[in-house]
N, C-alpha and C. Protein backbone atom coordinates (compact mmCIF):
# COMPACT_ATOMS: atom_id res chain seq x y z
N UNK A 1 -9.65 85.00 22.22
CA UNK A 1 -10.99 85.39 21.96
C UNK A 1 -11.98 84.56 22.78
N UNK A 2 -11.47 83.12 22.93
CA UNK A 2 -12.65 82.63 23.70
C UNK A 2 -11.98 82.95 24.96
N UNK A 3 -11.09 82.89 25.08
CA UNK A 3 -10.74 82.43 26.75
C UNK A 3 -11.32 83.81 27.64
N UNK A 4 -11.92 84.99 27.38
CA UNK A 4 -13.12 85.32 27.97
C UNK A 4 -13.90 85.54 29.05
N UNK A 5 -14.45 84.37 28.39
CA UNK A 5 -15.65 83.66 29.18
C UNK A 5 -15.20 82.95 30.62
N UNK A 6 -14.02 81.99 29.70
CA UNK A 6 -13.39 80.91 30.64
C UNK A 6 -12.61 81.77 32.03
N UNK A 7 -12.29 83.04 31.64
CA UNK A 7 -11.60 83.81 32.74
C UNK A 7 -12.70 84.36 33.57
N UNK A 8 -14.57 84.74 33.56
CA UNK A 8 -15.20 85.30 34.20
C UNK A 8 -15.72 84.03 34.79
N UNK A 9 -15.82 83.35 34.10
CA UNK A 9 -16.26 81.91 34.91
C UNK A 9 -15.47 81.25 36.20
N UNK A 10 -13.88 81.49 35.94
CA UNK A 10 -13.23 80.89 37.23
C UNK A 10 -13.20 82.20 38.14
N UNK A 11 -13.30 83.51 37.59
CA UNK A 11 -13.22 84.60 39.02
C UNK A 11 -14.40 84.65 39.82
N UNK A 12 -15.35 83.97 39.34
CA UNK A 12 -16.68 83.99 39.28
C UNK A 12 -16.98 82.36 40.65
N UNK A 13 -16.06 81.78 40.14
CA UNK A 13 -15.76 80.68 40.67
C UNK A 13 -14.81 81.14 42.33
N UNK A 14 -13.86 81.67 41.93
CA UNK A 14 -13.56 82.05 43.16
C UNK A 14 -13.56 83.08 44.10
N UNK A 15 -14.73 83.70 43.49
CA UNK A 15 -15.58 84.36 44.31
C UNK A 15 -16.60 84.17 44.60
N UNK A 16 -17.41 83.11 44.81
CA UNK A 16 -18.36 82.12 44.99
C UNK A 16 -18.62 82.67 46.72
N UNK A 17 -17.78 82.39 47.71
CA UNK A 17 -18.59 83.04 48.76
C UNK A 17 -18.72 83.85 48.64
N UNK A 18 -18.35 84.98 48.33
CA UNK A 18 -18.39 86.46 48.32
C UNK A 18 -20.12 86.66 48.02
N UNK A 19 -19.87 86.28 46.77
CA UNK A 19 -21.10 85.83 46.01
C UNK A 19 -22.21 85.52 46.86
N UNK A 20 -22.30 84.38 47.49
CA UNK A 20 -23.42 83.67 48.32
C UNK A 20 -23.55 84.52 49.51
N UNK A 21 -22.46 84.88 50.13
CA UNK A 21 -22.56 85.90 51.27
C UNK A 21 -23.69 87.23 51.04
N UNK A 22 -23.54 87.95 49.84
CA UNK A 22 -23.84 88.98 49.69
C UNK A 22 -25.25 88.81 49.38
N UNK A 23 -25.60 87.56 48.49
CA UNK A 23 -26.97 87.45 48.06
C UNK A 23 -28.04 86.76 49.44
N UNK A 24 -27.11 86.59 50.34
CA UNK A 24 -27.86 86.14 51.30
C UNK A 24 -28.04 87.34 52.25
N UNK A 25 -27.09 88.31 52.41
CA UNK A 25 -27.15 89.86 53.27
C UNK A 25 -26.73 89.52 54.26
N UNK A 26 -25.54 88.96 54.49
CA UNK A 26 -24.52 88.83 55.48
C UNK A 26 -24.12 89.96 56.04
N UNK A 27 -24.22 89.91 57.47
CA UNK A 27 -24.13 91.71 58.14
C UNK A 27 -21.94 91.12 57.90
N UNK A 28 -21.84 90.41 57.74
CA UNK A 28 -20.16 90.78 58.35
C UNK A 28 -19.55 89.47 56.45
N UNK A 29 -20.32 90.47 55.27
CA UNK A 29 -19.93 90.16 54.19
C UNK A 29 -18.20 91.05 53.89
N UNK A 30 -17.83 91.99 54.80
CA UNK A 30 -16.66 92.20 54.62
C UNK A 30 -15.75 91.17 54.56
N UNK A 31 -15.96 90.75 55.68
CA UNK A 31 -14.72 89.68 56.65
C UNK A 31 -15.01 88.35 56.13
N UNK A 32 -15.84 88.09 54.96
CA UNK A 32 -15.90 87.29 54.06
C UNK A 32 -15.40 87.34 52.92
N UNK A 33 -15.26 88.62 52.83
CA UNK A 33 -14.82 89.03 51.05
C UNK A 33 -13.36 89.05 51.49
N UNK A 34 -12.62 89.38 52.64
CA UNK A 34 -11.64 89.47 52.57
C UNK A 34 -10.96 88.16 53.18
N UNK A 35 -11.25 87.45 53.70
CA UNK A 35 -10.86 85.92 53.65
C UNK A 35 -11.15 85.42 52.29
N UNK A 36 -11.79 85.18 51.83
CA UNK A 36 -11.83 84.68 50.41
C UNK A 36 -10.92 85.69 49.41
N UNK A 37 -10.83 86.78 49.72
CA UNK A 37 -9.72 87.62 48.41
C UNK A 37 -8.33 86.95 49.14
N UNK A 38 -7.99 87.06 50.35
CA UNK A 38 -6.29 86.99 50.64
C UNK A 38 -5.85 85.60 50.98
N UNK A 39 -7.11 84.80 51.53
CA UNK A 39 -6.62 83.31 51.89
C UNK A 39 -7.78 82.31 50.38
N UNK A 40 -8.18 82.94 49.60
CA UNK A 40 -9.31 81.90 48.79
C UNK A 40 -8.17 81.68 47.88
N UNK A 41 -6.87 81.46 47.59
CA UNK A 41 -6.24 80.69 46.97
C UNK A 41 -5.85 79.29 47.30
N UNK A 42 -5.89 79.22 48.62
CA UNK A 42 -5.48 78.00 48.79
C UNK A 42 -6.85 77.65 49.51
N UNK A 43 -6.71 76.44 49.27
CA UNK A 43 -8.58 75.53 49.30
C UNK A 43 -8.74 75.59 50.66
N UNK A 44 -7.90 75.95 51.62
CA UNK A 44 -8.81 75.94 52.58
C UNK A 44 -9.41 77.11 53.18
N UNK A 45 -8.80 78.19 52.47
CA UNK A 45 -9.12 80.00 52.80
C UNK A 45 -10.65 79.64 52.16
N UNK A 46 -10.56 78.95 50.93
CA UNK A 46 -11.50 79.34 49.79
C UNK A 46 -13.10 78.62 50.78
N UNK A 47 -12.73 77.51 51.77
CA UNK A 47 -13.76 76.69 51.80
C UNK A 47 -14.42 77.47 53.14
N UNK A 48 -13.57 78.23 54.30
CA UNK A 48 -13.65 78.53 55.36
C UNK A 48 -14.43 79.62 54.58
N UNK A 49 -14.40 80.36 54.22
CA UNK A 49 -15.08 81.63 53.58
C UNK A 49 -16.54 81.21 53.30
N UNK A 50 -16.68 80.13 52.50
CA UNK A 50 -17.76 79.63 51.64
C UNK A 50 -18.34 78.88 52.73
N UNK A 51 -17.66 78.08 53.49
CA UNK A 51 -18.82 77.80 55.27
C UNK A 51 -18.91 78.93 55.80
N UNK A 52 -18.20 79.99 55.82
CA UNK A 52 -18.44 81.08 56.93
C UNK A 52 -19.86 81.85 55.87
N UNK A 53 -19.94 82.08 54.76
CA UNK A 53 -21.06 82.84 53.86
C UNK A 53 -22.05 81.80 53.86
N UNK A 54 -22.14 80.29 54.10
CA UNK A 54 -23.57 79.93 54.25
C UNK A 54 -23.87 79.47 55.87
N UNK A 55 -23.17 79.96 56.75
CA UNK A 55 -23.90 80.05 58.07
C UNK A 55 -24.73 80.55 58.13
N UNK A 56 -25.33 80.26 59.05
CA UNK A 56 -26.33 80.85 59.84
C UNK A 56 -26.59 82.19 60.65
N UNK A 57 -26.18 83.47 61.05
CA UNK A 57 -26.45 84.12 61.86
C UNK A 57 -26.95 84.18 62.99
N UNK A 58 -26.54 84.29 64.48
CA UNK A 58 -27.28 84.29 65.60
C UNK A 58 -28.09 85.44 65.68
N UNK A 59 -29.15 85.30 65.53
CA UNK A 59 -29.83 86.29 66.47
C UNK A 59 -29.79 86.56 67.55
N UNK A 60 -29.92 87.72 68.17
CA UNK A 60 -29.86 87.75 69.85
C UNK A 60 -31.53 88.40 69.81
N UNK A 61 -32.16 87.81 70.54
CA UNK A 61 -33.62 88.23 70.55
C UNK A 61 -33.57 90.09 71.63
N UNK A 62 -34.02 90.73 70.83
CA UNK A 62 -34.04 91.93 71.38
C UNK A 62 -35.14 92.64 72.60
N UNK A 63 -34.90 93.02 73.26
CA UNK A 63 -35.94 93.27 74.39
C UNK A 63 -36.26 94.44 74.09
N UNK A 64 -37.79 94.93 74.11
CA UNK A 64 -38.49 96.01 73.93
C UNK A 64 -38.00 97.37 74.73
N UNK A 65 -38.25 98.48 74.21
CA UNK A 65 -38.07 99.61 74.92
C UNK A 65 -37.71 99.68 76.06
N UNK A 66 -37.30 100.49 77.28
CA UNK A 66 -37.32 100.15 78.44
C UNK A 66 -38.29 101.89 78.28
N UNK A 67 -39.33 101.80 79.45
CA UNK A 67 -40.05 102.59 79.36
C UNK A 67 -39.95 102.79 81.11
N UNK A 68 -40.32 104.23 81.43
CA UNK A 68 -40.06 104.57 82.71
C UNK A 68 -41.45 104.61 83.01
N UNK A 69 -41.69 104.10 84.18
CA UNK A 69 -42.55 103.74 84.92
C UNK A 69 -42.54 104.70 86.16
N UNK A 70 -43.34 105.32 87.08
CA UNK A 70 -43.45 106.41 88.08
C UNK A 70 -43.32 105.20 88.89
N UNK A 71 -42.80 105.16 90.52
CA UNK A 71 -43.09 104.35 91.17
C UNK A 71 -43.94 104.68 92.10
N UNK A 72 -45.17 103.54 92.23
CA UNK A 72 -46.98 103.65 93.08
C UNK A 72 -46.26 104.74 94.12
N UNK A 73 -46.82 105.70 94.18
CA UNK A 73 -46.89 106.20 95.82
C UNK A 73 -47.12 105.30 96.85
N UNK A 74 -47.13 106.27 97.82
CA UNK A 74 -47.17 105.43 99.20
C UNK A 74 -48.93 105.64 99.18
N UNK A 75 -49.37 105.02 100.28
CA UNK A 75 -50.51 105.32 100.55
C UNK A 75 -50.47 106.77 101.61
N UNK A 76 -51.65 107.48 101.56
CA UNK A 76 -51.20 108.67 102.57
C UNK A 76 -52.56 108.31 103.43
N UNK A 77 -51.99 108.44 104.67
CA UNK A 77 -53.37 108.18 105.66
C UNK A 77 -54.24 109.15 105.75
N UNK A 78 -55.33 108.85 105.92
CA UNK A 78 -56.67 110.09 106.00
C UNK A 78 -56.06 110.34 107.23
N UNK A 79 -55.95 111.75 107.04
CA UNK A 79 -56.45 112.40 108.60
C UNK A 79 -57.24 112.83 109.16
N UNK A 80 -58.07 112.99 110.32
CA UNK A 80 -59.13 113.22 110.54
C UNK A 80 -59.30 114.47 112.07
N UNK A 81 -60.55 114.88 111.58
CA UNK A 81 -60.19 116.50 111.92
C UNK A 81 -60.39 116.33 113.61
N UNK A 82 -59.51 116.75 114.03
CA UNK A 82 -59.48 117.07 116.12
C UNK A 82 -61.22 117.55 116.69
N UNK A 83 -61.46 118.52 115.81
CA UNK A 83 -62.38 119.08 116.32
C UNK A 83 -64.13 118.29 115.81
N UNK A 84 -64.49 117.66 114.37
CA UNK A 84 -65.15 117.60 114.29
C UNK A 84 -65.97 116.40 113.71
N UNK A 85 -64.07 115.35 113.62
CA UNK A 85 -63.80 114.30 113.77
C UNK A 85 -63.72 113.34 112.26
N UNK A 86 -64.45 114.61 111.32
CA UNK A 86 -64.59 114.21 109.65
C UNK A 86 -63.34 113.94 109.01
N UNK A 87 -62.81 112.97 108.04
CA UNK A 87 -61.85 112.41 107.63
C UNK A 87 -61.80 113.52 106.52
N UNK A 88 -60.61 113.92 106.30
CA UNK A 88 -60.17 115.08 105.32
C UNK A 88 -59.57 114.75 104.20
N UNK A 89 -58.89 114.98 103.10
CA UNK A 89 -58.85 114.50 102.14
C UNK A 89 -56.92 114.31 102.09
N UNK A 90 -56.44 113.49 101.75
CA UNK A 90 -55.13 112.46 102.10
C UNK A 90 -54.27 113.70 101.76
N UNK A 91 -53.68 113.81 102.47
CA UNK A 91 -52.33 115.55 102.58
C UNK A 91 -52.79 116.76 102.31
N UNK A 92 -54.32 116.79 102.88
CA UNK A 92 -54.58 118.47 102.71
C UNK A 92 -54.09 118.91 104.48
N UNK A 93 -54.45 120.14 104.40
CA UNK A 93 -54.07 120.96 105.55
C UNK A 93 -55.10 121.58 106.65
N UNK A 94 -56.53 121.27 106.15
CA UNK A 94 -57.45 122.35 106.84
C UNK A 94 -58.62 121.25 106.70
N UNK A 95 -59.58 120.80 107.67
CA UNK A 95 -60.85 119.83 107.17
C UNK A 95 -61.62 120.72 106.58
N UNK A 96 -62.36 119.43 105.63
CA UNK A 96 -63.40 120.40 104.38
C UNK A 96 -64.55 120.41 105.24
N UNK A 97 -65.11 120.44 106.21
CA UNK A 97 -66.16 120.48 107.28
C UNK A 97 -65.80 121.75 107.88
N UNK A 98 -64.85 121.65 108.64
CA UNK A 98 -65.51 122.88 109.59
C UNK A 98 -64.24 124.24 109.24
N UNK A 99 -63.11 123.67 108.69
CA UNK A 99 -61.59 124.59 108.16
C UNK A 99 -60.82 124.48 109.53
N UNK A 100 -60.97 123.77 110.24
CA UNK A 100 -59.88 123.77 111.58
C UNK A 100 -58.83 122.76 110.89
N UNK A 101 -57.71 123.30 111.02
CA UNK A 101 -56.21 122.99 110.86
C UNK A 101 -55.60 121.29 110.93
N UNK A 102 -55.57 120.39 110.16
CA UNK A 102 -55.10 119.12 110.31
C UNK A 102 -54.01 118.40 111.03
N UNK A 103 -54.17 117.79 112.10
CA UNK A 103 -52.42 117.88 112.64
C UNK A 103 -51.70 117.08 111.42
C-alpha cells in the first residue's frame, strides 16, 4: 500500500533526464529518452543522458532570405542623330528631332 509512492518516485528518478530534456524543449529529446530508457541503468547511461538533457544547443545563426536581385544594366550610349546631330534617347531607332534613322 505504501510502496506506491516509493515506486513513482524512483521511475521518476530515473527518468530525470527525460524529464529535464523535455521541460527544457530539447529538439533531439528522442535520443535522450532513449539513452536514458536502454543505457539509464547503469550510472553511466543514466549520467550521459542527464549531461546530454542539460546542454546547451548550438545555434547556427541563420541567414535571411536570399532575394533575387536584377543585375544593373549596362549603360547604353546616346546615340546621336547623322543628320541633325541631336542625342536620341538610349536604344531607340529613329531621332525624336527630325525621324532620320539611328545608326
Amino acid at each position: 500500500m505504501f510502496h506506491f509512492p516509493f515506486f513513482l518516485g524512483g521511475l521518476a528518478c530515473y527518468f530525470l533526464p527525460t524529464i529535464v530534456g523535455a521541460a527544457r524543449h530539447k529538439t533531439n529529446l528522442v535520443g535522450i529518452f532513449l539513452v536514458n530508457f536502454l543505457l539509464g541503468w547503469s550510472i553511466v547511461g543514466w549520467v550521459v543522458a542527464l549531461v546530454w538533457a542539460l546542454s546547451t544547443e548550438r545555434i547556427d545563426p541563420v541567414r535571411g532570405p536570399q532575394t533575387w536581385a536584377p543585375q544593373p544594366q549596362q549603360q547604353q550610349r546616346t546615340l546621336y542623330c547623322p543628320h541633325c546631330g541631336a542625342g536620341g534617347p538610349p536604344g531607340g531607332r529613329f531621332c525624336a528631332h527630325c525621324g532620320a534613322a539611328l545608326p
